[in-house]
Structures are given as C-alpha cells and as structure tokens.
C-alpha atoms as a PDB file:
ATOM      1  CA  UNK A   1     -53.694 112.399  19.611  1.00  0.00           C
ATOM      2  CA  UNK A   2     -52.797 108.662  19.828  1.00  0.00           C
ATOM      3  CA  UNK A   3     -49.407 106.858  18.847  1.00  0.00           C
ATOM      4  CA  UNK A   4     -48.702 105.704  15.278  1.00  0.00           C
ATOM      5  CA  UNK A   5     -50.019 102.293  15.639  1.00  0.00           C
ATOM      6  CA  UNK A   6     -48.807  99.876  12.798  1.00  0.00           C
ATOM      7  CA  UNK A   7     -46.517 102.548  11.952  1.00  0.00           C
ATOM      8  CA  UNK A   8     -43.634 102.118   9.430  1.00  0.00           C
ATOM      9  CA  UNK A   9     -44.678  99.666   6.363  1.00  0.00           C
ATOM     10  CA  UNK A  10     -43.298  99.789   3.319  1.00  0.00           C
ATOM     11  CA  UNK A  11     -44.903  97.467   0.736  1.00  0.00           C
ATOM     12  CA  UNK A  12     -42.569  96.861  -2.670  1.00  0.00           C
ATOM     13  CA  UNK A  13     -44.305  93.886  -4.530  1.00  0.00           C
ATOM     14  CA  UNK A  14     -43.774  91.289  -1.075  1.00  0.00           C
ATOM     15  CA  UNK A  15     -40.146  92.387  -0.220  1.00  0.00           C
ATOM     16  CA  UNK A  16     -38.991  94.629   2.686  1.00  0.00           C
ATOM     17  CA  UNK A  17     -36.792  97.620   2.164  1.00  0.00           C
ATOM     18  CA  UNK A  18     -35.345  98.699   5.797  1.00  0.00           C
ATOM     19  CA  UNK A  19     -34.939 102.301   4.119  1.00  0.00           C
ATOM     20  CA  UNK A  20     -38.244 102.767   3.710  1.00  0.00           C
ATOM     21  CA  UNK A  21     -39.444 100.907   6.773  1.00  0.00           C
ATOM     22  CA  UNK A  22     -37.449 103.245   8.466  1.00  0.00           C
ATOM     23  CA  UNK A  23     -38.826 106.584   6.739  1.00  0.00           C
ATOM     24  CA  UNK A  24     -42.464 105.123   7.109  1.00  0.00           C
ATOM     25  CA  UNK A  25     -41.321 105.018  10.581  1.00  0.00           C
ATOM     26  CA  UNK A  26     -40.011 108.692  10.843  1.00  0.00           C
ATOM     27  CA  UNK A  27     -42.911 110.274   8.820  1.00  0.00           C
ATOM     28  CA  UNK A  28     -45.152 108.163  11.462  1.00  0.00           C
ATOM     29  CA  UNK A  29     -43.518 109.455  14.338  1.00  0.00           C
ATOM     30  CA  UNK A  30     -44.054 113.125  13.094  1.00  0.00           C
ATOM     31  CA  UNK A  31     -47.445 112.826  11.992  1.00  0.00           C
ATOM     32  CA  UNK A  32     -48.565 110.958  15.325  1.00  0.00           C
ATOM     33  CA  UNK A  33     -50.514 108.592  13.135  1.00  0.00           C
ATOM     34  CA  UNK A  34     -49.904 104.834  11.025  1.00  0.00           C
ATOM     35  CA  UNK A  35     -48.016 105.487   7.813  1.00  0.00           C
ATOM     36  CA  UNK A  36     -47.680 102.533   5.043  1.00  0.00           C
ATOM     37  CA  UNK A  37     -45.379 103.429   1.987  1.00  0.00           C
ATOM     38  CA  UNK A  38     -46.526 101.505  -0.940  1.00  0.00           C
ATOM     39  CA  UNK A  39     -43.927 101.606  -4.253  1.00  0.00           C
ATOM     40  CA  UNK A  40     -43.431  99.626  -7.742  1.00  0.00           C
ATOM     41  CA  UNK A  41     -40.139  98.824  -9.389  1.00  0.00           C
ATOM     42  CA  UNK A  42     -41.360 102.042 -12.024  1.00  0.00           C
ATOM     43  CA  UNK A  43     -40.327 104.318  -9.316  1.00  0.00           C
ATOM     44  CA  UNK A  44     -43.918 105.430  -8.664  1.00  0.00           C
ATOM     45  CA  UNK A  45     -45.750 105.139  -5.060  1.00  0.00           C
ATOM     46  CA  UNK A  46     -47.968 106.021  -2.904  1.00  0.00           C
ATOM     47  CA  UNK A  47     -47.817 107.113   1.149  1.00  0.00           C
ATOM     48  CA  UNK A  48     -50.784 106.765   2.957  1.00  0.00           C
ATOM     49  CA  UNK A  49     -51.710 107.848   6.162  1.00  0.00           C
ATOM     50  CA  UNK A  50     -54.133 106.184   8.591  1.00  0.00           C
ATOM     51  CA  UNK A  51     -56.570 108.160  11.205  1.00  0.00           C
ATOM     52  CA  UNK A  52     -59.531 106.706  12.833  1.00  0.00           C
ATOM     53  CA  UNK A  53     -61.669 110.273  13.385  1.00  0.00           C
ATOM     54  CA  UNK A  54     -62.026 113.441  11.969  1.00  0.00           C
ATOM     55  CA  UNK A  55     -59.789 115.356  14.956  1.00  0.00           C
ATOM     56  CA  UNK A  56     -57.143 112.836  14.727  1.00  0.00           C
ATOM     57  CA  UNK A  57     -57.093 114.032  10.804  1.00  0.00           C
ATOM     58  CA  UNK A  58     -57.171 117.545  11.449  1.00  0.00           C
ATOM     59  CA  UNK A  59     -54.546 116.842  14.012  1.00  0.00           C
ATOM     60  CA  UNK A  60     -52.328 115.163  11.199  1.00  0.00           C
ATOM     61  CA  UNK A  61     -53.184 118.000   9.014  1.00  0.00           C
ATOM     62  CA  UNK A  62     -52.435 120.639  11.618  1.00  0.00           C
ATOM     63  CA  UNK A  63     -48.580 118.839  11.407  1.00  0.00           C
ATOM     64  CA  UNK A  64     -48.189 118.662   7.278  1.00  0.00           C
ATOM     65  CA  UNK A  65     -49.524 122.650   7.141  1.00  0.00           C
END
C-alpha cells in the first residue's frame, strides 16, 4: 500500500484550520491513504478518503474494521 499522498486537507469555506489539517494528517497516516476533511460553520462535514484501486480500498478498509 502506497503513502497518503495529498494527505491532510481540511476545507472550511477557503480558510485553514491547523487542527484539522493536523487530524486529516493523522487519520491519513493510519489509513495509508489521502484524507481531505471538508466542514461548514453548521458544524456538519464530511471526511473523505482517496484510493486509486480496489486493493488499496480493501487495504483502507482492512485498517477502519
């Protein structure tokens, strides 16, 4: 399984949050794969997680089970 490459963005309506860059960053590094957190001012958000083939998702799958 490859490095997180592009690991560790946050994206909060154009501004950067070092806390989150830094989680994105952790949660990247565990996963072995690119991580973007994307929130609102509401509170709500979404994490999304970046593979480019099906045994580099199982392999991120394999860590979240």
């Amino acid at each position: 399984m490859r490095g997180p490459a592009g690991a560790g963005r946050t994206q909060n309506e154009g501004e950067q949050d070092p806390n989150g860059d830094k989680l994105a960053q952790d949660v990247a590094g565990k996963l072995g794969a690119a991580v973007a957190i994307q929130h609102a001012s509401s509170g709500r958000g979404k994490l999304v997680i970046s593979y480019n083939s099906l045994d580099e998702l199982d392999g991120i799958l394999a860590h979240i089970q």
